[in-house]
Each structure stands twice: as C-alpha cells, then as structure tokens.
Protein backbone atom coordinates (compact mmCIF):
# COMPACT_ATOMS: atom_id res chain seq x y z
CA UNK A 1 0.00 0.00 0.00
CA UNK A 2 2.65 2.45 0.82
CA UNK A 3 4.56 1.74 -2.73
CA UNK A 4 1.30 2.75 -4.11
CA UNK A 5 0.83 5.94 -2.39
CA UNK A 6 4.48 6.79 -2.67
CA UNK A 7 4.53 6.19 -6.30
CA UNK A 8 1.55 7.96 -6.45
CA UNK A 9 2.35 11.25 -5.01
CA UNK A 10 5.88 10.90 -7.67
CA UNK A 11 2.92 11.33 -10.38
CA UNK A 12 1.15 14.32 -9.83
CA UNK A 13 1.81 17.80 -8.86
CA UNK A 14 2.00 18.45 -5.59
CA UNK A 15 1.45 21.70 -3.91
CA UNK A 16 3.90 23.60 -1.48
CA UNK A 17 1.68 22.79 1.43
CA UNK A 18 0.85 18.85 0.31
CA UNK A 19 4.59 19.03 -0.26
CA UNK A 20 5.52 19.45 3.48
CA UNK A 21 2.43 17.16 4.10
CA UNK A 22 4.05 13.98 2.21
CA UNK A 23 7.31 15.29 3.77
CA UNK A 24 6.58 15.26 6.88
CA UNK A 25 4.61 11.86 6.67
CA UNK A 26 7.79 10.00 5.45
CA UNK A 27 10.06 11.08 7.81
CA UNK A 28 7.20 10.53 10.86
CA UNK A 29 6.74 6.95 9.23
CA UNK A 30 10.94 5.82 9.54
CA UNK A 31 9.45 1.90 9.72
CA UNK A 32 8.09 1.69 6.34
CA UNK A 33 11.09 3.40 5.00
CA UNK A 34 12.93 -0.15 4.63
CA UNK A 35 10.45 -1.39 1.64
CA UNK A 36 10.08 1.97 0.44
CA UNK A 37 13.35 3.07 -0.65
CA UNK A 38 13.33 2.98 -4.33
CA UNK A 39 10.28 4.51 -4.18
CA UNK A 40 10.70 7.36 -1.75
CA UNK A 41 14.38 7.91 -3.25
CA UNK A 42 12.81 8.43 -6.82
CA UNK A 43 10.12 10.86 -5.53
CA UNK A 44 13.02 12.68 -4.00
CA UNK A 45 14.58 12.49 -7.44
CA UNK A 46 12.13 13.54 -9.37
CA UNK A 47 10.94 16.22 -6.75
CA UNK A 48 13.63 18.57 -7.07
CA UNK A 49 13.97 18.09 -11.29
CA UNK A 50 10.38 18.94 -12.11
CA UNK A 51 10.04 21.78 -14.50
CA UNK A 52 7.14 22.99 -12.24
CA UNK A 53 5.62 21.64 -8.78
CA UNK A 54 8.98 20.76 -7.63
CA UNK A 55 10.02 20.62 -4.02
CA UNK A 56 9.78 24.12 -2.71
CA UNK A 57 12.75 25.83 -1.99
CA UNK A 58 11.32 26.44 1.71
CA UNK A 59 10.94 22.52 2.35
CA UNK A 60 14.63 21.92 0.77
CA UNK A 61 15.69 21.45 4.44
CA UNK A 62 13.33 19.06 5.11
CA UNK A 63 13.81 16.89 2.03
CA UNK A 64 17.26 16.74 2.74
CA UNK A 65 16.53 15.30 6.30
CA UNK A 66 14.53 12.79 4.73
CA UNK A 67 17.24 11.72 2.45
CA UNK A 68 19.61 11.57 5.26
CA UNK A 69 17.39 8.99 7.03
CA UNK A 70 16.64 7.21 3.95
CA UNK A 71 20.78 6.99 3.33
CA UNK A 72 20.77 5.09 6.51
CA UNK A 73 18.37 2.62 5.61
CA UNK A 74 19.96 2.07 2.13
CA UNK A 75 23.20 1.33 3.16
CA UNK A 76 21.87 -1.28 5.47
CA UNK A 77 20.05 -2.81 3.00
CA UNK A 78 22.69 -2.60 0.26
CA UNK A 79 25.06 -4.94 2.54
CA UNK A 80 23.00 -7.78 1.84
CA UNK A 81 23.69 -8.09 -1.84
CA UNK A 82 25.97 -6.53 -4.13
CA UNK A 83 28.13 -6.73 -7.03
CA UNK A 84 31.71 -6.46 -7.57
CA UNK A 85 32.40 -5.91 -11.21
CA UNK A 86 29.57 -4.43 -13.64
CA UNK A 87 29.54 -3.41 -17.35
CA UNK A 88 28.12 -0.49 -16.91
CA UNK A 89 28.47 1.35 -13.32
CA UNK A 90 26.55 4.25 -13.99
CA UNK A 91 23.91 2.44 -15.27
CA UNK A 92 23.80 0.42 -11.76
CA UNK A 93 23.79 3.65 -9.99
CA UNK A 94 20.99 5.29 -11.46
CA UNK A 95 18.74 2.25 -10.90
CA UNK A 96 19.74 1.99 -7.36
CA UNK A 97 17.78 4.27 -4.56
CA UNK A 98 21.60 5.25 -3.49
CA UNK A 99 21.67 6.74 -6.61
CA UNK A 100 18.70 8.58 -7.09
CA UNK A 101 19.31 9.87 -3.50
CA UNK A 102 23.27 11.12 -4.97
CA UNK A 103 21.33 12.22 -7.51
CA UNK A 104 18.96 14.31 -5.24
CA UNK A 105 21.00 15.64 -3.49
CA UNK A 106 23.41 16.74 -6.19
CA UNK A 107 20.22 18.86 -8.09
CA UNK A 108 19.61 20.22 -4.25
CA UNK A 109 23.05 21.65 -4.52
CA UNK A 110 22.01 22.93 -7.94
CA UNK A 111 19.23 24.72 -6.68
CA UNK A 112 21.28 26.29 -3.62
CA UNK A 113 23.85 27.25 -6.16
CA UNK A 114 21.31 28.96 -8.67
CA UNK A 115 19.63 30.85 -5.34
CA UNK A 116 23.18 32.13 -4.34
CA UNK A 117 24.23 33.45 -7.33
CA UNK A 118 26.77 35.91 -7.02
CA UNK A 119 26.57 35.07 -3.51
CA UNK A 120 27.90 31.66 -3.65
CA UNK A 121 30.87 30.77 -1.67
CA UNK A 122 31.51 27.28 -1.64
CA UNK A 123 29.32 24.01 -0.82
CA UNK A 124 27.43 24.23 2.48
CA UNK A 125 28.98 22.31 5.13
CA UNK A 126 26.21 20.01 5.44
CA UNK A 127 26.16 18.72 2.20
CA UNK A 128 30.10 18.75 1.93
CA UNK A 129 29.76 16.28 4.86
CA UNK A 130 27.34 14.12 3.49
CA UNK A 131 29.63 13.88 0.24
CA UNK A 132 32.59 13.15 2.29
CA UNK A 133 31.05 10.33 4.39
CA UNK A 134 30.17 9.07 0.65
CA UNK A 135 33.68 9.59 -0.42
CA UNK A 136 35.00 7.78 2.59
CA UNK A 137 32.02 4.91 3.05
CA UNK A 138 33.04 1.46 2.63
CA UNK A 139 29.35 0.15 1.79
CA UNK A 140 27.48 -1.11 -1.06
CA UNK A 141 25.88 2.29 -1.25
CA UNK A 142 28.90 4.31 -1.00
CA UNK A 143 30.71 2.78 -3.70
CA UNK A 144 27.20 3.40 -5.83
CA UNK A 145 27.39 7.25 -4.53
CA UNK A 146 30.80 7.66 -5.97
CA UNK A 147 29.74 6.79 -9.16
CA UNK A 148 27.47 9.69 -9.33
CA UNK A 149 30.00 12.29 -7.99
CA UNK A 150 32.71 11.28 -9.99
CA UNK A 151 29.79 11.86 -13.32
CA UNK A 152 29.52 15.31 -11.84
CA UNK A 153 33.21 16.42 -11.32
CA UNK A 154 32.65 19.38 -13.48
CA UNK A 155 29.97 20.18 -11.70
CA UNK A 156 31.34 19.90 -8.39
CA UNK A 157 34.83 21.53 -9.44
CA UNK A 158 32.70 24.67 -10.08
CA UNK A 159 31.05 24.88 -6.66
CA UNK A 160 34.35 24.52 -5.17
CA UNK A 161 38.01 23.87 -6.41
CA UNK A 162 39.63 23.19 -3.88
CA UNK A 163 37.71 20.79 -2.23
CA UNK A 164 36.63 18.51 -5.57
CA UNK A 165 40.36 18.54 -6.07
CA UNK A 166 41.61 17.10 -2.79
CA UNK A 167 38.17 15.10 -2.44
CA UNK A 168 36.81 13.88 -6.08
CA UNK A 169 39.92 13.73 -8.46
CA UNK A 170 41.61 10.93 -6.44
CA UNK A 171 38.64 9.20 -7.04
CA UNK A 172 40.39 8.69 -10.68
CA UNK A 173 43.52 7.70 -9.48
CA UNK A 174 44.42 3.90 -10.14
CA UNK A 175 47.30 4.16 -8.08
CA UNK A 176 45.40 4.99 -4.52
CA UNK A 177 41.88 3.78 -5.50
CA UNK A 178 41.44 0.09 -6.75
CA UNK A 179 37.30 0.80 -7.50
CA UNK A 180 38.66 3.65 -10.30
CA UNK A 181 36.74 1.79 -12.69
CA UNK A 182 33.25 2.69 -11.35
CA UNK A 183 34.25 6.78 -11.08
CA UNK A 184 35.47 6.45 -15.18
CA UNK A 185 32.10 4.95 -15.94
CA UNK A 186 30.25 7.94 -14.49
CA UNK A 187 32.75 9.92 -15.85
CA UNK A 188 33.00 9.03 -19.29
CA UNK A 189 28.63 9.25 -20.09
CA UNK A 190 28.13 12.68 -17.77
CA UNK A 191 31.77 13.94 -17.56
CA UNK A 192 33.13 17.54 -18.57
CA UNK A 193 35.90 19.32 -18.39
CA UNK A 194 37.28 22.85 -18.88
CA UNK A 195 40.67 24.85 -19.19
CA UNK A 196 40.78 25.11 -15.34
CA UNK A 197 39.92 21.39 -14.67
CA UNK A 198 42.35 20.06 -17.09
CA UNK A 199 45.48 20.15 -15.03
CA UNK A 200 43.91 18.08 -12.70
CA UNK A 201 42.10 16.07 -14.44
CA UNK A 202 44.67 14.81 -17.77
CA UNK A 203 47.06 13.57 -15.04
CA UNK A 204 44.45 10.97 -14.27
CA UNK A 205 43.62 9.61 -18.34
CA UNK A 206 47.85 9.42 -18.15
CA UNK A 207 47.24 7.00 -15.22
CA UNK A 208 44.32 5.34 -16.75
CA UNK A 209 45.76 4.62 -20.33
CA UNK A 210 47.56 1.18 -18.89
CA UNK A 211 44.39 0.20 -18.35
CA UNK A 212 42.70 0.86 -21.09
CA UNK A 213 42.38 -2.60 -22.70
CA UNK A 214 42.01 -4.49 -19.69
CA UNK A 215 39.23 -2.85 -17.86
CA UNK A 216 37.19 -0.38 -19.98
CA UNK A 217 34.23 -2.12 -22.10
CA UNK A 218 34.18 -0.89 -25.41
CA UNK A 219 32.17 1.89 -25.13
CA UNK A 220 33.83 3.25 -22.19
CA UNK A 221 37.06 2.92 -24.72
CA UNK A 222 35.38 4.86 -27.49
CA UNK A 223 34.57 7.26 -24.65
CA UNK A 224 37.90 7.74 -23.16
CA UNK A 225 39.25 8.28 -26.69
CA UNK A 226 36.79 10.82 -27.45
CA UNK A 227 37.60 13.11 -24.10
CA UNK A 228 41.12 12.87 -25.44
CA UNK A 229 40.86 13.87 -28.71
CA UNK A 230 38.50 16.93 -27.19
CA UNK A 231 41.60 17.80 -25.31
CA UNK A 232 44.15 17.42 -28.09
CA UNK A 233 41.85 19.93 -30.46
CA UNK A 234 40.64 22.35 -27.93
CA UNK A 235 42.51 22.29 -24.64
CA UNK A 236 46.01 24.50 -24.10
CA UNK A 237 48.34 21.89 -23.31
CA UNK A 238 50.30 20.77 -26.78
CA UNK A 239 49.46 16.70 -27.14
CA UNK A 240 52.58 16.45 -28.96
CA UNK A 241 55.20 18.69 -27.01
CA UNK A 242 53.58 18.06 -23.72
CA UNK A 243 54.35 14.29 -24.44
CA UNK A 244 50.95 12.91 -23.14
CA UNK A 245 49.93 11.43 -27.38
CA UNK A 246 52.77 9.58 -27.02
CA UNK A 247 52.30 8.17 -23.88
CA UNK A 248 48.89 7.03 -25.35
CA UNK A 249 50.24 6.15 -28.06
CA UNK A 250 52.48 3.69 -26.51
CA UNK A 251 50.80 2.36 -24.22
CA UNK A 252 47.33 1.29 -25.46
CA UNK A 253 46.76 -1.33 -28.27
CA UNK A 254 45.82 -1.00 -31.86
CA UNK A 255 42.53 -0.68 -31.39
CA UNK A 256 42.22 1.99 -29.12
CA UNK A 257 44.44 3.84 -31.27
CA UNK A 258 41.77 3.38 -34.38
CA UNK A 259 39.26 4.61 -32.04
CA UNK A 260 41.05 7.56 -31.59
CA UNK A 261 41.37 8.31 -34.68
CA UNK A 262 38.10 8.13 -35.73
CA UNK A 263 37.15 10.54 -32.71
CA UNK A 264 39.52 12.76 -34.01
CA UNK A 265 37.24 12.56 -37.29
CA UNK A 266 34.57 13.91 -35.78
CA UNK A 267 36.16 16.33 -33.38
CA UNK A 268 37.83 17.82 -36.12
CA UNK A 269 34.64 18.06 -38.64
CA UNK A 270 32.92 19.59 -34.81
CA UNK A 271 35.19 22.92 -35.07
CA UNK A 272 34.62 25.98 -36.09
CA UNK A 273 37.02 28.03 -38.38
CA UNK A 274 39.86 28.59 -37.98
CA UNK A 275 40.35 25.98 -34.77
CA UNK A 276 41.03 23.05 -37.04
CA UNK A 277 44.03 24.79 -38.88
CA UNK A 278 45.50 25.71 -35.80
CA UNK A 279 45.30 22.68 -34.52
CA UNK A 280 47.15 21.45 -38.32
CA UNK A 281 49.84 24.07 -37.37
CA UNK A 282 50.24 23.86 -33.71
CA UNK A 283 50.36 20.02 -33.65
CA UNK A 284 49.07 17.89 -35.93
CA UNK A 285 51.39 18.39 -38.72
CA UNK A 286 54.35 17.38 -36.53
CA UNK A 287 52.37 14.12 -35.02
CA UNK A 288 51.73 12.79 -38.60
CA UNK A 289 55.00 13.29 -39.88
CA UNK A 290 55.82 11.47 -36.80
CA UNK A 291 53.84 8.98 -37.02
CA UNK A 292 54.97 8.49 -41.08
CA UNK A 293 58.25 8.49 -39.27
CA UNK A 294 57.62 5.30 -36.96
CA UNK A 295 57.61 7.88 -33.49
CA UNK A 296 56.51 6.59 -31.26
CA UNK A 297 55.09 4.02 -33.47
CA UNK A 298 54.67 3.32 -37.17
CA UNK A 299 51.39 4.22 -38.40
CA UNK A 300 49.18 1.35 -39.26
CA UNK A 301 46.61 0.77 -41.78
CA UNK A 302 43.56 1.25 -39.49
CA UNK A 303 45.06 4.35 -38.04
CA UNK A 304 45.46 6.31 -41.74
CA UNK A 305 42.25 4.56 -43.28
CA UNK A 306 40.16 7.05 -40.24
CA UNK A 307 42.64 9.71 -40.65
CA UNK A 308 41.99 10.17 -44.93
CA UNK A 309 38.62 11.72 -42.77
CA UNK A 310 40.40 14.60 -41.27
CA UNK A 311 41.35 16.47 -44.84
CA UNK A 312 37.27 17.08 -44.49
CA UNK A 313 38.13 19.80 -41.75
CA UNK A 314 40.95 21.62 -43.27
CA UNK A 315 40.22 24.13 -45.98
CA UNK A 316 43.61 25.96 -46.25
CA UNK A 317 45.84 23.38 -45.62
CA UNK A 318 43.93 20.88 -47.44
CA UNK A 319 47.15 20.15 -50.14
CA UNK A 320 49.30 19.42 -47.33
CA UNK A 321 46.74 17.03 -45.67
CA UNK A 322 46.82 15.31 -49.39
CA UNK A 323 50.60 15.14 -49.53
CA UNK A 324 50.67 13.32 -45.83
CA UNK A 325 48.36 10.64 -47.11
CA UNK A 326 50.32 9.81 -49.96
CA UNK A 327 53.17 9.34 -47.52
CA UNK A 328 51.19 7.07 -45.54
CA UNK A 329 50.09 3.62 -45.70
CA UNK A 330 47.46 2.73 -48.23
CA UNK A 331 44.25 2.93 -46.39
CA UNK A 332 41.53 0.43 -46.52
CA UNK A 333 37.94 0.92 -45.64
CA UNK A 334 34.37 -0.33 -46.19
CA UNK A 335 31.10 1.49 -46.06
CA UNK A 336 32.60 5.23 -45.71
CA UNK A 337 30.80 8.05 -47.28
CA UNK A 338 34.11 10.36 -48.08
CA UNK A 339 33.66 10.64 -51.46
CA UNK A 340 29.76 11.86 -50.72
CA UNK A 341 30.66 14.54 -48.14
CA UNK A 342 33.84 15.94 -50.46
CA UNK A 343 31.05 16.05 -53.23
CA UNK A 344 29.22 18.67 -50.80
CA UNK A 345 32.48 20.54 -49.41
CA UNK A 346 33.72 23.58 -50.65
CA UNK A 347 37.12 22.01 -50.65
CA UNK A 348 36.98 21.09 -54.04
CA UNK A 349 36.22 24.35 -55.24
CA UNK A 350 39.05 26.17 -52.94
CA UNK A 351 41.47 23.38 -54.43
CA UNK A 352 40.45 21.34 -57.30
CA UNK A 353 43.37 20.16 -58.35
CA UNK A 354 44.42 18.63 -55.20
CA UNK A 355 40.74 17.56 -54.26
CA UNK A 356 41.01 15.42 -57.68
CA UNK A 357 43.97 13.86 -57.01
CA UNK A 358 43.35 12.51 -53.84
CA UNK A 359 40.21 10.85 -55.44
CA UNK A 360 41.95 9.63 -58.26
CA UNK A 361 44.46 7.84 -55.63
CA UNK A 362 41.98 6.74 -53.16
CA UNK A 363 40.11 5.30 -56.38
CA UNK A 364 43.27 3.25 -57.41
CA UNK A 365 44.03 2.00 -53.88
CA UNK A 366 40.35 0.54 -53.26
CA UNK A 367 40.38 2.77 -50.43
CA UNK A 368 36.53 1.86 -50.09
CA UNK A 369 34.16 0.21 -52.24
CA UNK A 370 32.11 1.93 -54.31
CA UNK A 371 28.76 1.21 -53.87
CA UNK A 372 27.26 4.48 -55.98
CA UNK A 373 28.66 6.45 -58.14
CA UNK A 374 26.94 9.88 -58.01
CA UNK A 375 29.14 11.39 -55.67
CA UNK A 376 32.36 10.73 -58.01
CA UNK A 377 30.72 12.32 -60.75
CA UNK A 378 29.02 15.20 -58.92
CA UNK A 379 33.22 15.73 -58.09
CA UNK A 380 34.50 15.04 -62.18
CA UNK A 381 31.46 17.50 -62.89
CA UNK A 382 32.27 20.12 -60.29
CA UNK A 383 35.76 20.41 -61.21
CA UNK A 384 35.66 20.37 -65.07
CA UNK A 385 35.65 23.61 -65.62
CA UNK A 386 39.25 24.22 -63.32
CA UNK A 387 42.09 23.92 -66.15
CA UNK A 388 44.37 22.28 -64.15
CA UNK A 389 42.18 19.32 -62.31
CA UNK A 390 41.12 18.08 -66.13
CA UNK A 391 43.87 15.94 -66.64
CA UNK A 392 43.13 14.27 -63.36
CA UNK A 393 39.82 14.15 -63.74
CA UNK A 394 40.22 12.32 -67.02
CA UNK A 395 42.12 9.48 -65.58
CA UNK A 396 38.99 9.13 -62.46
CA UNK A 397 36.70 8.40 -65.55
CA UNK A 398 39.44 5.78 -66.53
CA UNK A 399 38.90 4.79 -62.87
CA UNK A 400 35.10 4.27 -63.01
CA UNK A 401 35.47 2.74 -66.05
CA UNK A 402 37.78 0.05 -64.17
CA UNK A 403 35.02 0.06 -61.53
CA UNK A 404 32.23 -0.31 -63.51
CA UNK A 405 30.12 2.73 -64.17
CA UNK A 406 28.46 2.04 -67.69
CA UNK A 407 28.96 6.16 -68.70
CA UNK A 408 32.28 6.69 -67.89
CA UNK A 409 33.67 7.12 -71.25
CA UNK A 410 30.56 9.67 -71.79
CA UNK A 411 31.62 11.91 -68.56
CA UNK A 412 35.04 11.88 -69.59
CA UNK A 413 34.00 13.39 -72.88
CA UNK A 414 32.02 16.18 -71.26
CA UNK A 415 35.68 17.17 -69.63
C-alpha cells in the first residue's frame, strides 16, 4: 500500500503545502522506509527536477533530512547483496535508490547554487559532509554514490576547487583507489571538463591509459578516446610537445588507437574556423609526420584509413593534408561516405586540383568500395571547368570505367 501511495504522489503535482504534508509523513513513518526506498528515493529524485511543482525551496531542508534517514536505511540494506564488477556502473547507480538519492542531493546543490548566485561561496557544510562520508564509506551504497559524484566532477569543481580537487579527483587515481573503474564509468557518459579542470584532471587519463584494454568495455574505450581527442583539439596543453599522445600512443593497443582516430574525425569536422588549422599548425602536422616516421610508433593501416577523414576539416591546408596521405600507408575501408561529403564541401572548389587527385588515388588503392557512383561524378562535374584538375579528372573516368560505371567514357567526354 505504501509503494502505491508513494509512487503515487511521484505522479502528480503536488502543492507547497501537500509538499511538506508527504514530507513530513515520510520522515514521521521511519518503519516503512525499509520497503520503500526505491520509491521514496525516486520521488526525492524527481521532486527537485520537475520543470514545475517541484520541491519548494522552503521545504529543501526538510527533504534533505529525509534523504539523510533514507541513506541510513539504504546502506543497510545494500550490505546484503551486491556486485563487484559491472559493465556499466553508472547504469547500476541510477537504478539503485543510493543513486537517485546522490542524484537528489546533487540537483539540491544545484538549486542552492542557482539561489546564491553571485553570492555563492563554496558548498554548504552540510552537504560537503554528506559527500565526504560518501567519499570515505566502505558500503554497497557508498561505492554506488561515488559513481554519481565522480559523473559530476565538473559540476562539483565549479562549486568549489579546492575541495573537488583534494576530495573527487583521487577518485580517478588507479594508483590509490582500486574501484577507479566505477568513477570512469560515471565519468566518461556525464563527464566535462574545462581549461581550469584540465590540469587536474589529464594527469588521471595518463594513469588510466595502462588500463585501457584491460578494464574499460568498449564503449567506455570509445569514450575515453573521445575526451582525449576533445583535449588534443581544444585544450592549451600541446598533445605532442607536452608528451601525453605519445604516452597514449604507446601504451594502449591497436585498437584503441583506431578509435582515436576516428574521434579525431569527428572532433575535427565539430570545429569551427579557424580551430582546425591551428590545430594542423600547432600540432598535428608534426604528429603525422611522426607517425609516417615510426615515433613513437609506425602508423598502421587502421590508423590512416580514419585519418583520410580529417582532410574534411581543413580548408587551407587541405594540399598538405593530401601530400601526408600519400606518404602514408594505403588505407583500406568499407562502407565510408568520403567521397559523398567531399562532393558537398567547398574544398573542391578552394582546391580542385588537389581535391582530384586525392580521389583519383583513393580510387586506385580501393580505399573503399564503391557502392554508388553519383558522388564521383558530382566531383569530375564540379571540377571540369578548373584547367588544371582536367587531366586528373580524365584518368577518375578511366577509374570508373575500371570500376564499372556504364557512362564513364561519356563523362570523360564532357571534360
């Protein structure tokens, strides 16, 4: 009866004064709180997220006292069964009642924050010792808490530095914390991260990159490689000079370096001008040429065959994008659509010679099969009228004739 009325009063809008009402009821009624937690956590939850009707700011106080007795009874509980390794730790957390109370009490700080404004000093001591005891719990529940406060470091960082750095970055730290695991889940779906946060928080991906392989899931992988190639493109610290991209480099295994790669891809094809020739000047330049070079690695083919993507973000230096794939190894793909988005860039206009060429060579390499050929002609037709790309463009129709495409010898007459 009292999951029904619980989960009732989670569906409707409550008023300010049936608000304290249902407040007050729980915590009067601590007995029933046992086989009532998911329920009274998730009203909690839910409470302080609504667009409208939400807990009013007046009753914050008291919803946080609930919580506090409703922690209690959820750690006891949480003794009795638990798990030590999960695929997905934030995805345990948010289905368990010490997560939606986390949770809750994370938006509460929210709220406070908001109300503050200019105003705001740091996190009130009460919650600040609630997190703590979290931080330093050795329950079921605890380790579940941690989960959500690592997700939120950004968060947390901006109520205040100082104490998210001495209290929630070790949390990342394989070195002092064997459960790191369960913070980089939370951290890799909800995490952020600014030019402030970043000195605190690369150190910890360094210490996490021997474990790459071994203890991230694949999408946590794809994740992690993702945050890092954010960093590489948009944070101060130079991947190459600084050292850390080769540290990475060396240390994880093939297939995280694909991964990275293809994030890369879509980082780069994410920024606005002129961010992604910077980036070509600053740094990426120099860590292809390395990479051509064998340092710290030779490049392989799965590593090039995602990086023929990134000419798609560089306008100016487009030609010298070109000549670094010809200096790589032949890539090999299947399913790409990179001759569909050149056919829509303005690249080929801004360099149609070049643009040509590197179809003509990614034609005669296989680089990908072609599937349909309107793209490549869309290209030969775009660029017939540039002096200079005709002679390339002549041997692409020799290309699609090779390939099959019935017209070929037509389009090549049009040239």
């Amino acid at each position: 009866m009292w999951r029904a009325l619980v989960t009732g009063w989670k569906n409707v809008d409550l008023t300010e004064a049936q608000w304290l009402e249902v407040l007050n009821t729980l915590r009067e009624s601590q007995p029933i709180l046992g086989p009532v937690t998911y329920e009274v956590s998730d009203l909690l939850e839910k409470g302080v997220n609504k667009a409208t009707h939400r807990i009013p700011m007046a009753h914050l106080s008291l919803s946080v006292s609930l919580s506090e007795m409703l922690w209690h009874v959820v750690v006891a509980s949480s003794e009795e069964k638990h798990r030590d390794e999960a695929d997905d730790w934030l995805l345990e957390a948010i289905n368990h009642p010490a997560g939606s109370l986390l949770t809750f009490r994370l938006h509460v700080l929210s709220i406070l924050r908001e109300a503050a404004g200019e105003n705001w000093a740091k996190i009130p001591s009460e919650h600040k010792s609630f997190l703590e005891s979290v931080l330093a719990g050795t329950s079921y529940a605890a380790s579940i808490g941690r989960v959500l406060i690592a997700s939120q470091l950004y968060f947390l960082f901006n109520l205040e530095q100082v104490w998210t750095v001495r209290n929630v970055v070790p949390l990342f730290n394989w070195a002092t914390n064997e459960r790191a695991i369960q913070a980089w889940h939370g951290f890799l779906v909800w995490g952020r991260w600014n030019e402030s946060l970043l000195p605190h928080v690369l150190p910890c991906f360094e210490q996490a990159m021997p474990f790459l392989h071994a203890k991230f899931g694949r999408e946590q992988r794809r994740s992690f490689c993702q945050f890092l190639a954010g960093i590489a493109c948009y944070g101060s610290p130079d991947p190459v000079q600084g050292g850390w991209l080769d540290r990475f480099l060396r240390q994880v295994s093939l297939e995280e370096r694909i991964i990275w790669c293809s994030s890369m891809s879509a980082t780069l094809k994410g920024m606005k001008d002129p961010l992604p020739e910077n980036a070509w000047r600053n740094w990426i330049s120099i860590y292809w040429q390395n990479r051509i070079d064998g340092v710290p690695t030779p490049l392989e083919v799965g590593e090039i065959t995602e990086m023929v993507e990134w000419a798609l973000a560089f306008k100016v230096s487009f030609p010298e994008v070109a000549e670094k794939i010809y200096r790589s190894p032949m890539p090999k793909a299947e399913h790409r659509f990179l001759y569909n988005e050149l056919s829509e860039s303005e690249i080929t206009k801004l360099h149609p010679k070049e643009a040509a060429t590197l179809v003509l060579y990614l034609l005669k390499v296989d680089f990908t099969p072609v599937y349909w050929f309107d793209p490549l002609i869309k290209i030969v037709q775009d660029l017939r009228g540039f002096e200079d790309a005709k002679p390339v463009l002549r041997q692409i129709c020799g290309e699609l004739a090779r390939l099959g495409y019935p017209r070929a010898g037509n389009l090549r007459d049009t040239i």
